[in-house]
PDB file of N, CA and C in Angstrom:
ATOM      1  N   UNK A   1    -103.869  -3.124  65.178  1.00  0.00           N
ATOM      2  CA  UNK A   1    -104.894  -3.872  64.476  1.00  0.00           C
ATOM      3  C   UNK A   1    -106.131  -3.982  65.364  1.00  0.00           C
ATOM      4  N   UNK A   2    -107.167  -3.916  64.700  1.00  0.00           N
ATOM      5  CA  UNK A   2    -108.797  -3.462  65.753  1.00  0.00           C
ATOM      6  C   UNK A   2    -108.737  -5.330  66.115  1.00  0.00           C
ATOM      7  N   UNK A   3    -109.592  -6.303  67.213  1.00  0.00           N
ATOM      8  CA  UNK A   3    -109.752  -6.642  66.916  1.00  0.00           C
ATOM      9  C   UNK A   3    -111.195  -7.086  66.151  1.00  0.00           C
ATOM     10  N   UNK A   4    -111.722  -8.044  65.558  1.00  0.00           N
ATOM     11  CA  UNK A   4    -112.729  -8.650  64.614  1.00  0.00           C
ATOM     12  C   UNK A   4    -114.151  -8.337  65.590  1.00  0.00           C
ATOM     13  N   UNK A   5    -114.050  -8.222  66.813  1.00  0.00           N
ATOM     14  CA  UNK A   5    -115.144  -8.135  67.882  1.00  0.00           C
ATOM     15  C   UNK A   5    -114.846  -6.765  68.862  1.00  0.00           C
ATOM     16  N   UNK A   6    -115.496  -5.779  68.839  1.00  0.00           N
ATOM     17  CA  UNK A   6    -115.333  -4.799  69.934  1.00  0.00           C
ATOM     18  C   UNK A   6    -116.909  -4.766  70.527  1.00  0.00           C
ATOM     19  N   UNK A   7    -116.567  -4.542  72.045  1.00  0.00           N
ATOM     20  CA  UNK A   7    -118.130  -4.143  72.684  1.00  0.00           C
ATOM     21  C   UNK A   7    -118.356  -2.770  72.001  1.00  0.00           C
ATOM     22  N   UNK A   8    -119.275  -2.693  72.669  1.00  0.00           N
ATOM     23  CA  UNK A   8    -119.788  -0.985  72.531  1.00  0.00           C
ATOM     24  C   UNK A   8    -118.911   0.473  73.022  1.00  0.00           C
ATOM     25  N   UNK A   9    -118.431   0.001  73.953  1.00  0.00           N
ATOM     26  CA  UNK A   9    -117.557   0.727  74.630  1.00  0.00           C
ATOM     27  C   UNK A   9    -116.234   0.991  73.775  1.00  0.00           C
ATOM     28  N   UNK A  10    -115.553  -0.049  73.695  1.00  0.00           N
ATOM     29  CA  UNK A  10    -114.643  -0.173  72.413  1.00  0.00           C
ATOM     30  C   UNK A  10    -114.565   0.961  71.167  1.00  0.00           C
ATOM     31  N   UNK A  11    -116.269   0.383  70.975  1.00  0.00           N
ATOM     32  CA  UNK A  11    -116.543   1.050  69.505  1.00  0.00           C
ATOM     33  C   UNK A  11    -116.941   2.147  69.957  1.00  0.00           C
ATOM     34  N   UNK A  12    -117.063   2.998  70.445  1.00  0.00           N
ATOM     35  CA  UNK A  12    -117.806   4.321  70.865  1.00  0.00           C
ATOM     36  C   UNK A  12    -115.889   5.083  70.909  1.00  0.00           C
ATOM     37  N   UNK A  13    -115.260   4.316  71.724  1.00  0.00           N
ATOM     38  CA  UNK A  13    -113.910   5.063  72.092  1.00  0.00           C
ATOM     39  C   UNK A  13    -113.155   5.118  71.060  1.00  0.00           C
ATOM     40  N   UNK A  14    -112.712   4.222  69.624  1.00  0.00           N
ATOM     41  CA  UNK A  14    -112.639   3.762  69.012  1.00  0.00           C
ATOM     42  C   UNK A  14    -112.987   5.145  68.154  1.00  0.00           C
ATOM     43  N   UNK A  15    -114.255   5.161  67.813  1.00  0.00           N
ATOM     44  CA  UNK A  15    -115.091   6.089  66.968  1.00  0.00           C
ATOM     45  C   UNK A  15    -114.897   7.472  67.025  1.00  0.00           C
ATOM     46  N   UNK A  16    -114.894   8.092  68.274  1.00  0.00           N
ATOM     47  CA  UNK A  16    -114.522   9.343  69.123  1.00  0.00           C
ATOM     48  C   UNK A  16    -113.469   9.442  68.791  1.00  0.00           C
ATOM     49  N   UNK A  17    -112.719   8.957  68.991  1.00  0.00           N
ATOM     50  CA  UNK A  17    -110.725   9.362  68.662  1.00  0.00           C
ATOM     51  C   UNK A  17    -110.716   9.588  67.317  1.00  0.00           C
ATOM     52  N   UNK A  18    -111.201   8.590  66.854  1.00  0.00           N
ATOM     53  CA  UNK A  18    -111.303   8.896  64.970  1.00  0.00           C
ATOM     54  C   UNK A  18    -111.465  10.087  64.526  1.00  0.00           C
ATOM     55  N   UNK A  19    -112.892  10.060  65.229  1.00  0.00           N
ATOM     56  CA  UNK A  19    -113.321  11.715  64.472  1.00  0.00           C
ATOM     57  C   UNK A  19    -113.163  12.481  65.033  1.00  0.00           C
ATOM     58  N   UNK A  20    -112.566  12.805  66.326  1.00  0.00           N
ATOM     59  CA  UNK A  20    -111.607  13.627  66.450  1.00  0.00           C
ATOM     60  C   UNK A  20    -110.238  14.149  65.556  1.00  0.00           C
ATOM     61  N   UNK A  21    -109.383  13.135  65.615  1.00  0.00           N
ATOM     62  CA  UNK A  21    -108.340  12.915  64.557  1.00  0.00           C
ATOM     63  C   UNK A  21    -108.576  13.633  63.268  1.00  0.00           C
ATOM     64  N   UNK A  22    -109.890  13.368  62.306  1.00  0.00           N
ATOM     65  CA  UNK A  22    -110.123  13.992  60.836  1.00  0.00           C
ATOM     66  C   UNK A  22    -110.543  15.138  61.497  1.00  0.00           C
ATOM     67  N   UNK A  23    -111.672  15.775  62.500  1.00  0.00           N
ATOM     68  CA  UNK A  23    -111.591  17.080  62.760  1.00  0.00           C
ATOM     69  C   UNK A  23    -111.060  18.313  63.197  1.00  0.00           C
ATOM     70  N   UNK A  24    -109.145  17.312  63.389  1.00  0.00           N
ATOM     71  CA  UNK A  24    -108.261  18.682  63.331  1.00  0.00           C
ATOM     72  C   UNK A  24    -107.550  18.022  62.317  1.00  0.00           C
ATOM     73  N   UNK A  25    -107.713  17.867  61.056  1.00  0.00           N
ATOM     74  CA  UNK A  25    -107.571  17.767  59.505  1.00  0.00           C
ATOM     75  C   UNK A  25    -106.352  16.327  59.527  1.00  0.00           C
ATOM     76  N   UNK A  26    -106.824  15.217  60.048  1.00  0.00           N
ATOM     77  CA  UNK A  26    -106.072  14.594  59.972  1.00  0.00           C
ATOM     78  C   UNK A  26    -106.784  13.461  58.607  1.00  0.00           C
ATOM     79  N   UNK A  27    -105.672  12.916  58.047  1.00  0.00           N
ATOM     80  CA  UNK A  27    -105.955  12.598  56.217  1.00  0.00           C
ATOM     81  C   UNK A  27    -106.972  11.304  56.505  1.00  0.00           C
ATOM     82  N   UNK A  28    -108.144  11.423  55.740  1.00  0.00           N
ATOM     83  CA  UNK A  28    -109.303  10.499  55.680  1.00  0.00           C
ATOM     84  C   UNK A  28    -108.548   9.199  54.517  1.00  0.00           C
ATOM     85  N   UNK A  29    -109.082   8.049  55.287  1.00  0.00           N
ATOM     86  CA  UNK A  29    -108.282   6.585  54.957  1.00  0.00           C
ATOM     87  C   UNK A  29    -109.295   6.503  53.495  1.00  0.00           C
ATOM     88  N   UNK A  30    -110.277   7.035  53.428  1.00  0.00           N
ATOM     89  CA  UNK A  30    -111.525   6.034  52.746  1.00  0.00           C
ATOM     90  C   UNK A  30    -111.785   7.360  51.583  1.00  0.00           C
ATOM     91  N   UNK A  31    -112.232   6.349  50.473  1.00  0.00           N
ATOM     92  CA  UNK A  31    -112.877   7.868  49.640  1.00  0.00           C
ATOM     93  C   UNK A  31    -114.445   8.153  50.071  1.00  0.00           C
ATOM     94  N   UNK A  32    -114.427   8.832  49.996  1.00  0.00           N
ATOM     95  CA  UNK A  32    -116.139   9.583  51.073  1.00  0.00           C
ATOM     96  C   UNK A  32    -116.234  10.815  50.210  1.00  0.00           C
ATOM     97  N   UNK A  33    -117.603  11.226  49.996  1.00  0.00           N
ATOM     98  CA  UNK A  33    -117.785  12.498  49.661  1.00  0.00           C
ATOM     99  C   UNK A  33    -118.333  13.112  51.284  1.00  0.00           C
ATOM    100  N   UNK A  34    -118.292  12.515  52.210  1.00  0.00           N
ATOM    101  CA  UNK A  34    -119.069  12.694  53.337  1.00  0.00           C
ATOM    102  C   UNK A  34    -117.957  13.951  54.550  1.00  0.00           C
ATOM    103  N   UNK A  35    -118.559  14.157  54.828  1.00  0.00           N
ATOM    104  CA  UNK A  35    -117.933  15.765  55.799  1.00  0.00           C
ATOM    105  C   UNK A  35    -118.308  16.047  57.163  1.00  0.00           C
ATOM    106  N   UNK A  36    -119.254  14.761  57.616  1.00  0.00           N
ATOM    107  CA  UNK A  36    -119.277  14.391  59.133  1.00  0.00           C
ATOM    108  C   UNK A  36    -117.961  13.670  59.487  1.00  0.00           C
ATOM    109  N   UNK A  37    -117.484  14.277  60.564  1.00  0.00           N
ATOM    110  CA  UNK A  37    -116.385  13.351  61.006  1.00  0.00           C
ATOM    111  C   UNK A  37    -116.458  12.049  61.724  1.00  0.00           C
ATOM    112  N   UNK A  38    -117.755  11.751  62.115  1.00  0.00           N
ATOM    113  CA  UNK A  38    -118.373  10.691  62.830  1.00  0.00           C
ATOM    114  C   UNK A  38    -118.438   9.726  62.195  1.00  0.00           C
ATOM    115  N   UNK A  39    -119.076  10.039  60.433  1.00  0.00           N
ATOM    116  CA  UNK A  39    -119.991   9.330  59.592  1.00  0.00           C
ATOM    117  C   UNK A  39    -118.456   8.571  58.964  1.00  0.00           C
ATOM    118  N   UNK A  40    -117.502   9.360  59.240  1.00  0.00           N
ATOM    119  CA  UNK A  40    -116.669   8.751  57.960  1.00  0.00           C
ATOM    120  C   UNK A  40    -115.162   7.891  58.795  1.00  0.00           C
ATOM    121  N   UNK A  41    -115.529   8.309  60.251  1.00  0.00           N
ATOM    122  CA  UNK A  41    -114.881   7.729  61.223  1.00  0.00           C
ATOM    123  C   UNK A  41    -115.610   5.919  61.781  1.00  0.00           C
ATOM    124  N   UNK A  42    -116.806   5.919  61.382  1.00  0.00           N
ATOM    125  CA  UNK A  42    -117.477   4.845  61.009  1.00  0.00           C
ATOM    126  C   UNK A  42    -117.549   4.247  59.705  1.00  0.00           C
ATOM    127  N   UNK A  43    -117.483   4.517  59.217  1.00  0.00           N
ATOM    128  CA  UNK A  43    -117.152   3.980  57.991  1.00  0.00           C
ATOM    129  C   UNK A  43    -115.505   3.346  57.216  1.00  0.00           C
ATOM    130  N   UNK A  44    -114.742   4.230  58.180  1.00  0.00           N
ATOM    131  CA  UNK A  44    -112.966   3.726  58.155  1.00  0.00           C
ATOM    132  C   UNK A  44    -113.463   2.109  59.058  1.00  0.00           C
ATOM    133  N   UNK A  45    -114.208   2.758  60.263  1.00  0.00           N
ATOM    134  CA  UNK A  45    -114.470   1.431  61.019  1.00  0.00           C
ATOM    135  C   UNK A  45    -114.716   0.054  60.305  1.00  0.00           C
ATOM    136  N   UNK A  46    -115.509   0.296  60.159  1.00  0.00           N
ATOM    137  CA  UNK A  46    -117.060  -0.615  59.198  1.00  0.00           C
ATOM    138  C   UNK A  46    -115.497  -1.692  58.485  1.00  0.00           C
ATOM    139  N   UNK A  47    -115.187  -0.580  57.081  1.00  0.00           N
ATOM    140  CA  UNK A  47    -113.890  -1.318  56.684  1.00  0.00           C
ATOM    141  C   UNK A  47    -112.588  -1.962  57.053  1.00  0.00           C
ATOM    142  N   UNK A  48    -112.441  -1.580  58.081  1.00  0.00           N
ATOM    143  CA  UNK A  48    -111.308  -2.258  58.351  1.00  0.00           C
ATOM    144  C   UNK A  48    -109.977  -1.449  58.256  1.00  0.00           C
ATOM    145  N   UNK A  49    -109.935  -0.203  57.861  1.00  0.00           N
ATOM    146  CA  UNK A  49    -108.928   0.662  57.768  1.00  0.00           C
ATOM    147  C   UNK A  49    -107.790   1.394  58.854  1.00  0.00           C
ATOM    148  N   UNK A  50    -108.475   1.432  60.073  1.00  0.00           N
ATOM    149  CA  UNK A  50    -108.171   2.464  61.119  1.00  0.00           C
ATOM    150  C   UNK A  50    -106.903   1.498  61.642  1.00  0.00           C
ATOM    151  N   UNK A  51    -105.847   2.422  61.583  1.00  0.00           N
ATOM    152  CA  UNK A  51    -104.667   2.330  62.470  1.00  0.00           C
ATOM    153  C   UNK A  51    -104.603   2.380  63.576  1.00  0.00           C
ATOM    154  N   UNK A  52    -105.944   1.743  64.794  1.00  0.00           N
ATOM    155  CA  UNK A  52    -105.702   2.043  65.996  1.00  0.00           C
ATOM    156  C   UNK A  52    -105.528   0.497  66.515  1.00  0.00           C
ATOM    157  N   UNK A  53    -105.127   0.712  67.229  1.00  0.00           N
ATOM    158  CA  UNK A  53    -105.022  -0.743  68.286  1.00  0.00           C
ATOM    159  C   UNK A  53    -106.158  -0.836  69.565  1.00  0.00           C
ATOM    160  N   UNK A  54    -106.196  -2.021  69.742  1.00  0.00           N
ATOM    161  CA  UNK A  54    -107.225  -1.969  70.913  1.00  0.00           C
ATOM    162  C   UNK A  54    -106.337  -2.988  71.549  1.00  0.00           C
ATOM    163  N   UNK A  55    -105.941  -2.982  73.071  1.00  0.00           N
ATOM    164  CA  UNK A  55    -105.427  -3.450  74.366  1.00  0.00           C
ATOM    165  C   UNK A  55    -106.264  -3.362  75.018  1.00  0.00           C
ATOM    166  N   UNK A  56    -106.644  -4.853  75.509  1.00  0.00           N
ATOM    167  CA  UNK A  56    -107.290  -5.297  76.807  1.00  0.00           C
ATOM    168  C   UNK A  56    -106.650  -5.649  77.848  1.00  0.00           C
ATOM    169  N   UNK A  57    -107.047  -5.398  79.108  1.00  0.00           N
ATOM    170  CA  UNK A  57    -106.305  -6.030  80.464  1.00  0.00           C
ATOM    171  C   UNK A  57    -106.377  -7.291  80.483  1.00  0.00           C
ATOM    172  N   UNK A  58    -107.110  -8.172  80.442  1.00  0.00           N
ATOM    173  CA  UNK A  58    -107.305  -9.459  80.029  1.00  0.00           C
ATOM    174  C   UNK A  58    -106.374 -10.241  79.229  1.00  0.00           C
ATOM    175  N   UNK A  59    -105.890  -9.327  77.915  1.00  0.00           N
ATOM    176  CA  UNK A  59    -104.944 -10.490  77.050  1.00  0.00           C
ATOM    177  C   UNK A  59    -103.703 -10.060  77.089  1.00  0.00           C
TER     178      UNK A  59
END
């Protein structure tokens, strides 16, 4: 589960893995007519969709 607040860093690493992931054909969460893997790896974001976890050293 993402949490509700990521820095930039977060969201950049976060984002990158994503669209990585759909650009070796891995199944898009969201309906998109869109075909950037970036655009739609932000947009899983945006919503709330992405199956990734974020672990901090801190918690």
């Amino acid at each position: 589960m993402i949490p509700i607040r990521l820095n930039r860093y977060e969201r950049a690493r976060v984002i990158g893995a994503r669209a990585l992931q759909i650009s070796m054909d891995a199944p898009i969460l969201i309906d998109t007519d869109d075909f950037d893997s970036i655009r739609v790896a932000i947009k899983e974001l945006e919503m709330g969709v992405l199956p990734i976890t974020v672990v901090r050293p801190d918690e």
